[in-house]
PDB file of N, CA and C in Angstrom:
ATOM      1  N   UNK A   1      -0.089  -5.840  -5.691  1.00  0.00           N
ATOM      2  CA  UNK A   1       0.114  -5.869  -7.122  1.00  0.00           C
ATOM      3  C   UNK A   1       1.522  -5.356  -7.415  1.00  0.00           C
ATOM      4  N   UNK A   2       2.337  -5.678  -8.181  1.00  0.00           N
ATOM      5  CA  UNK A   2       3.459  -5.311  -8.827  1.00  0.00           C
ATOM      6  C   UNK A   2       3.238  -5.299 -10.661  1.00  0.00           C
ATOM      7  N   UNK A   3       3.940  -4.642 -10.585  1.00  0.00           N
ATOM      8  CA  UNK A   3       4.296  -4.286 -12.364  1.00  0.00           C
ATOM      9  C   UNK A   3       5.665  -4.550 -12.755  1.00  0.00           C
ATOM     10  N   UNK A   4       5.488  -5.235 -13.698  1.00  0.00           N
ATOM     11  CA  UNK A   4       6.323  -6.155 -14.375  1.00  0.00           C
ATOM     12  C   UNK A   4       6.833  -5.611 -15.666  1.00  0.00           C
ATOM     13  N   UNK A   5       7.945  -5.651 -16.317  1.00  0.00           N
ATOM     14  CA  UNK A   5       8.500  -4.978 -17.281  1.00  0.00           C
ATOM     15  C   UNK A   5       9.092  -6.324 -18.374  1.00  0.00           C
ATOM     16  N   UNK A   6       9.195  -6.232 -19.613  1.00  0.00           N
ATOM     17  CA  UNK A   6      10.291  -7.446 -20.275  1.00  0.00           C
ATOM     18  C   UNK A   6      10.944  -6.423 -20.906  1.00  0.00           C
ATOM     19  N   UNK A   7      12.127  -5.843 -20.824  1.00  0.00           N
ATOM     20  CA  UNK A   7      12.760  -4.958 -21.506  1.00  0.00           C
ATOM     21  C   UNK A   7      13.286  -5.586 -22.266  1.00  0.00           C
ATOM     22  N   UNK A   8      13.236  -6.621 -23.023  1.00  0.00           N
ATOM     23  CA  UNK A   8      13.153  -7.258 -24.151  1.00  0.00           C
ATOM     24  C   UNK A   8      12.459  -6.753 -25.248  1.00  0.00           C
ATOM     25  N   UNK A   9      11.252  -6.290 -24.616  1.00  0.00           N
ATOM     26  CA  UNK A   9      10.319  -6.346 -25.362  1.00  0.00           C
ATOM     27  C   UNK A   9       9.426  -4.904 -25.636  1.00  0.00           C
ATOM     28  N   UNK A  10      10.356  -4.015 -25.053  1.00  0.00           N
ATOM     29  CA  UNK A  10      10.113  -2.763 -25.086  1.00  0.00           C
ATOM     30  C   UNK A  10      11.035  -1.968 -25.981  1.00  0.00           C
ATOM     31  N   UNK A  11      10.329  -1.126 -26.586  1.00  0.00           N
ATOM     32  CA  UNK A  11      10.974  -0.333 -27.630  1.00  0.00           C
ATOM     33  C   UNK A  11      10.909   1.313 -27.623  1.00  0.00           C
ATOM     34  N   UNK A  12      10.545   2.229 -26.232  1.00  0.00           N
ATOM     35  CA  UNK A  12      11.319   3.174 -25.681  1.00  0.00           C
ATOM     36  C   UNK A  12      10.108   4.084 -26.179  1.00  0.00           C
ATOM     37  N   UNK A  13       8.615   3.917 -26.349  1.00  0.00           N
ATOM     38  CA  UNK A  13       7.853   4.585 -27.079  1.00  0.00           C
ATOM     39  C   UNK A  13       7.384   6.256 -25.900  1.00  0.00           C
ATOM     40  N   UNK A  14       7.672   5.406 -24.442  1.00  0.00           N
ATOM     41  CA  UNK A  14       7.424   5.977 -23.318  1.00  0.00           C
ATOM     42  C   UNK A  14       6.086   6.627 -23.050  1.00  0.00           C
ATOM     43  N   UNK A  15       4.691   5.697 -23.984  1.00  0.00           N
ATOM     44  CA  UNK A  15       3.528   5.858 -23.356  1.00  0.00           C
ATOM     45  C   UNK A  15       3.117   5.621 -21.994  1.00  0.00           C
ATOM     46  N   UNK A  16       3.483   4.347 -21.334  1.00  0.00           N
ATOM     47  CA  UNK A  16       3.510   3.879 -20.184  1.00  0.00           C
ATOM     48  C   UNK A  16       3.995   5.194 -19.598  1.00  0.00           C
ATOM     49  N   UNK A  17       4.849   5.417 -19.521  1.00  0.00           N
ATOM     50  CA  UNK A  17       5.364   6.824 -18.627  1.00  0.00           C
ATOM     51  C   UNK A  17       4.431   7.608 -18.439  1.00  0.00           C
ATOM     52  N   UNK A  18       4.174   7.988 -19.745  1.00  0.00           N
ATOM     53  CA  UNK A  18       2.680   8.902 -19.575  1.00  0.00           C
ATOM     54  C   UNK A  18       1.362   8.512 -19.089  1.00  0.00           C
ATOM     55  N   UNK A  19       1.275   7.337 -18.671  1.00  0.00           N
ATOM     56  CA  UNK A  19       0.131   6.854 -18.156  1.00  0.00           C
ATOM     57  C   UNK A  19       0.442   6.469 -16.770  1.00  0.00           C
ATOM     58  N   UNK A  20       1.658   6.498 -16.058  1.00  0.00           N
ATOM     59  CA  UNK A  20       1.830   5.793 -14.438  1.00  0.00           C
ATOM     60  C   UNK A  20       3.502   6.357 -14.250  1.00  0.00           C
ATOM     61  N   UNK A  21       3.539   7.915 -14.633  1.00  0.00           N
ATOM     62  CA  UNK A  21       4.864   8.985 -14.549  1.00  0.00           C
ATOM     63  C   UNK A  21       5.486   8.192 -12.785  1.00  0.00           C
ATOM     64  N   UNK A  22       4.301   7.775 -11.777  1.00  0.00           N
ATOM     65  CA  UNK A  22       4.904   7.925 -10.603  1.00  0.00           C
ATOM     66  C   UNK A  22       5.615   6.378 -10.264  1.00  0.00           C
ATOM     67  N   UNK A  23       5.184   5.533 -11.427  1.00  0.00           N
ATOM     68  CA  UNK A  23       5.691   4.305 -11.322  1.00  0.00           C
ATOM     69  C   UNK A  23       6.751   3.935 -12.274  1.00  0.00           C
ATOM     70  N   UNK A  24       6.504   4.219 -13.397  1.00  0.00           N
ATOM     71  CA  UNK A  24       7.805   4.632 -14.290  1.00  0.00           C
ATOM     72  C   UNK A  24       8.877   5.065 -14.721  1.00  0.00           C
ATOM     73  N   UNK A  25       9.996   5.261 -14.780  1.00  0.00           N
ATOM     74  CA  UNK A  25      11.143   5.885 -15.034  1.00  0.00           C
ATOM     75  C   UNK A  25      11.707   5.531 -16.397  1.00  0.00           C
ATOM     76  N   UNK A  26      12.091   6.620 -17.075  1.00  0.00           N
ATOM     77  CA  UNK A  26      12.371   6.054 -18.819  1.00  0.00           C
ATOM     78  C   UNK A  26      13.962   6.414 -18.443  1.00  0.00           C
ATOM     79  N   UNK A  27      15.080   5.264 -19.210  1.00  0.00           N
ATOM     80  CA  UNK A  27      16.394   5.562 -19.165  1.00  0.00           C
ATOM     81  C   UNK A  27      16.651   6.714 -20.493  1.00  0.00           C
ATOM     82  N   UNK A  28      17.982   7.126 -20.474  1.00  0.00           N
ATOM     83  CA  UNK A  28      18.379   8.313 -21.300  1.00  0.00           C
ATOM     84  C   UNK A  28      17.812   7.708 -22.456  1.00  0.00           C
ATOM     85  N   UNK A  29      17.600   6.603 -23.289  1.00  0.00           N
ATOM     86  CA  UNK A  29      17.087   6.512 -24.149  1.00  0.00           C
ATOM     87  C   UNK A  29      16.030   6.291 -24.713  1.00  0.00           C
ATOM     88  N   UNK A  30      15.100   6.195 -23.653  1.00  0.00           N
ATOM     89  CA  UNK A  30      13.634   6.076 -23.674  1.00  0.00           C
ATOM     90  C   UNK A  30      13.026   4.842 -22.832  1.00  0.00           C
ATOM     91  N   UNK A  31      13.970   4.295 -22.354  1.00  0.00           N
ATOM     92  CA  UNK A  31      12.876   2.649 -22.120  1.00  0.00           C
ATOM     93  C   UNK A  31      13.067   3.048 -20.781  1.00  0.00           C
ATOM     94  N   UNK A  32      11.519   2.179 -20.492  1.00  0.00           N
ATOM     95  CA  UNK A  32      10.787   2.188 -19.494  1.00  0.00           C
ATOM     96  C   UNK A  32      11.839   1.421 -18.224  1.00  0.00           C
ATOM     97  N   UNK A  33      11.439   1.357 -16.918  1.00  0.00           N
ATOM     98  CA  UNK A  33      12.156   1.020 -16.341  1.00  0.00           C
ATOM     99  C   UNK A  33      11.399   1.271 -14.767  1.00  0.00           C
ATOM    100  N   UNK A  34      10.700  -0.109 -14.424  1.00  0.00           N
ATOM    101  CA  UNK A  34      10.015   0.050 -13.150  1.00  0.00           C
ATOM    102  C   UNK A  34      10.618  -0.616 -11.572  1.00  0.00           C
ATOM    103  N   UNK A  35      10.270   0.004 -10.693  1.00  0.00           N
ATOM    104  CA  UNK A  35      10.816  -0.751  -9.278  1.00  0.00           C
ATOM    105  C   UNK A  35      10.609  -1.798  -8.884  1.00  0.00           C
ATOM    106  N   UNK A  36      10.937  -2.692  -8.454  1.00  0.00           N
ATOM    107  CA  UNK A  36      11.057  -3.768  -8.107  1.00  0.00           C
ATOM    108  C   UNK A  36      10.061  -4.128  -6.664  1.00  0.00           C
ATOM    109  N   UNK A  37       9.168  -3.005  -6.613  1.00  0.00           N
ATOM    110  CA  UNK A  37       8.296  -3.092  -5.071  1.00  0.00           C
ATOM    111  C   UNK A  37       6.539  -3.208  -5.955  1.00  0.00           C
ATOM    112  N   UNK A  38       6.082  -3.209  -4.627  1.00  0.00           N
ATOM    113  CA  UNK A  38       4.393  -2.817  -4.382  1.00  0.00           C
ATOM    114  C   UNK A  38       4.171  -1.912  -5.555  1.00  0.00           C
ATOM    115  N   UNK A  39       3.431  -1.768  -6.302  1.00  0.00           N
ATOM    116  CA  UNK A  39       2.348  -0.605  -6.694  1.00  0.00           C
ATOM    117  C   UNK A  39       1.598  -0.134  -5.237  1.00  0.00           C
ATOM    118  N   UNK A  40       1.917   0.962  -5.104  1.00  0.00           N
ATOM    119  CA  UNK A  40       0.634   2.065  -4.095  1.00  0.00           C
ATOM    120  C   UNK A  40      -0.402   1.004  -4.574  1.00  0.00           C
ATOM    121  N   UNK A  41      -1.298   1.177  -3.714  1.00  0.00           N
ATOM    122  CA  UNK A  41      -3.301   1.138  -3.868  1.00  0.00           C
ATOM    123  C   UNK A  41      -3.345   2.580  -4.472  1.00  0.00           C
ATOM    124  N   UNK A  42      -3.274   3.489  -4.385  1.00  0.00           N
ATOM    125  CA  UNK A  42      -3.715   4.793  -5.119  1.00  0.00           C
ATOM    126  C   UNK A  42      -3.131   4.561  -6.925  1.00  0.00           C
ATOM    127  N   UNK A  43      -2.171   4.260  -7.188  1.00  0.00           N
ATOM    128  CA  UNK A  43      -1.496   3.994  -8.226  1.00  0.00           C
ATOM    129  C   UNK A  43      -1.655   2.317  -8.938  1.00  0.00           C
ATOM    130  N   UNK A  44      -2.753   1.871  -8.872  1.00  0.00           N
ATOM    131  CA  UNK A  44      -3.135   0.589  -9.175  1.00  0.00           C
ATOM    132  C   UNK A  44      -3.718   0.645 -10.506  1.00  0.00           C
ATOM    133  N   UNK A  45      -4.521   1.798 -10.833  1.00  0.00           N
ATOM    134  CA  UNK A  45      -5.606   1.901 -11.689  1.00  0.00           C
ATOM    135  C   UNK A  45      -4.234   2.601 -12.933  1.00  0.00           C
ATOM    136  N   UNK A  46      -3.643   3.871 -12.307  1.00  0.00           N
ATOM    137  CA  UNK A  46      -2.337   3.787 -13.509  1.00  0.00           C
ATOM    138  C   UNK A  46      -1.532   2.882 -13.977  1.00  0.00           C
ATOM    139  N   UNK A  47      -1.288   1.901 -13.349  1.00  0.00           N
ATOM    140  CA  UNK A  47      -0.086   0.711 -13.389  1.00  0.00           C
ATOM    141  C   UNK A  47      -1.407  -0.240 -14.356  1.00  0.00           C
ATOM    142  N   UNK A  48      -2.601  -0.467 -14.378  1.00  0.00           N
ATOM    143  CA  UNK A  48      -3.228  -1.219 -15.250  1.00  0.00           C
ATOM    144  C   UNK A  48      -3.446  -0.094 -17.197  1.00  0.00           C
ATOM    145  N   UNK A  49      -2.883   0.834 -16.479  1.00  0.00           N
ATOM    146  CA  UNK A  49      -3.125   1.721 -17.840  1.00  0.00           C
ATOM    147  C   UNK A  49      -2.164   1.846 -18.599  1.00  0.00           C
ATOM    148  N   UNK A  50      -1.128   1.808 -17.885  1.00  0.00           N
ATOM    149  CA  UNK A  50       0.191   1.315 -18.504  1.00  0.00           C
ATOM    150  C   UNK A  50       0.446   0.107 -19.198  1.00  0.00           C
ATOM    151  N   UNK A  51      -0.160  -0.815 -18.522  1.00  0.00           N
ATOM    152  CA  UNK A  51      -0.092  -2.078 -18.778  1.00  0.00           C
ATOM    153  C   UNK A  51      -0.625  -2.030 -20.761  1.00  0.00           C
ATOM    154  N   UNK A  52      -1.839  -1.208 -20.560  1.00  0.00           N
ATOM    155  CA  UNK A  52      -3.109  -1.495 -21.363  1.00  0.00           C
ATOM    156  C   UNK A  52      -2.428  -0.608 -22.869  1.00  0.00           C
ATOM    157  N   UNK A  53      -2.089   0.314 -22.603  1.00  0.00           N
ATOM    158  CA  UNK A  53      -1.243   1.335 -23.476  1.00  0.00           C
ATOM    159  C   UNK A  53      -0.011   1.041 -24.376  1.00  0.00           C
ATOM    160  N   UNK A  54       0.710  -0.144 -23.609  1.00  0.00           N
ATOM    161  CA  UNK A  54       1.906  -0.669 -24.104  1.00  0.00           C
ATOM    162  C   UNK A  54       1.928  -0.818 -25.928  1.00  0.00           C
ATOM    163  N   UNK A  55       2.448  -0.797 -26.549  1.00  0.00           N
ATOM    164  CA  UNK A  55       1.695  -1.210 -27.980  1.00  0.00           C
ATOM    165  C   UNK A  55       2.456  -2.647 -27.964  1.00  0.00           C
ATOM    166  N   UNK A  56       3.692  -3.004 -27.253  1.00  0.00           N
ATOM    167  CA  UNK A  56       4.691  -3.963 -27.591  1.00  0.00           C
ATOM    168  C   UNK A  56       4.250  -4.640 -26.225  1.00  0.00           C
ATOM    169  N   UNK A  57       3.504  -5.078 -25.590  1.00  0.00           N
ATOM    170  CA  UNK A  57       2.924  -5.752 -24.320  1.00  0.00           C
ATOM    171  C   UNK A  57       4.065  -6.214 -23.603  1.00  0.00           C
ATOM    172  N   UNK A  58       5.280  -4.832 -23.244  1.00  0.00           N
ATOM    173  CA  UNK A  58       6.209  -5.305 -22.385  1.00  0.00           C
ATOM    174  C   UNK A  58       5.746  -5.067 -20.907  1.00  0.00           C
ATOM    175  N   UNK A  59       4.808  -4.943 -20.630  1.00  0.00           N
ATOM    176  CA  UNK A  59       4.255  -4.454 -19.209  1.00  0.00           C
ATOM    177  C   UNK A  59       2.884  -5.509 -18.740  1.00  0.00           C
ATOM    178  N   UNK A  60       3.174  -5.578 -17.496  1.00  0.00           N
ATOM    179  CA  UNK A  60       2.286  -6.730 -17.208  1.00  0.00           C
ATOM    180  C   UNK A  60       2.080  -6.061 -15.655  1.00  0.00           C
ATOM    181  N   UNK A  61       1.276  -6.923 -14.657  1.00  0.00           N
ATOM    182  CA  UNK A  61       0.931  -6.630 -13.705  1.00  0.00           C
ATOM    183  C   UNK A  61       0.653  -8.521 -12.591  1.00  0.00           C
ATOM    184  N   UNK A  62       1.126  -8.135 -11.859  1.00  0.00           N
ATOM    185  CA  UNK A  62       1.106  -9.224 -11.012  1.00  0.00           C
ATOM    186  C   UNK A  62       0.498  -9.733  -9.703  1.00  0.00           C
ATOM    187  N   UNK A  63       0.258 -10.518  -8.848  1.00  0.00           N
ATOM    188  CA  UNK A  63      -0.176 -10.158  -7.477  1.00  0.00           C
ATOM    189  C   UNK A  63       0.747 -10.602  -6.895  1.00  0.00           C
TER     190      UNK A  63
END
């Protein structure tokens, strides 16, 4: 699974952060900002909570 970002479409609220801190990184101004790898298996169930939390559905999840 990977997690997917549209920083288009994100507006720096940094819930996601608070829901998947170990997959997330917010820039100096708030927006989200994820790696370009795997989600852990341990970190699968945060990366769907993030997803779910978004209010602006810039976060997605992939296989």
């Amino acid at each position: 699974m990977k997690l997917l970002l549209d920083s288009t479409r994100c507006q720096g609220y940094g819930l996601c952060q608070e829901a998947a801190p170990a997959l997330i990184d917010l820039d100096d101004w708030g927006y989200a900002a994820v790696p370009d790898t795997a989600v852990p298996p341990g970190e699968q169930s945060a990366a769907r909570a993030a997803v779910e939390i978004c209010p602006n559905h810039a976060l997605r999840t992939a296989k």
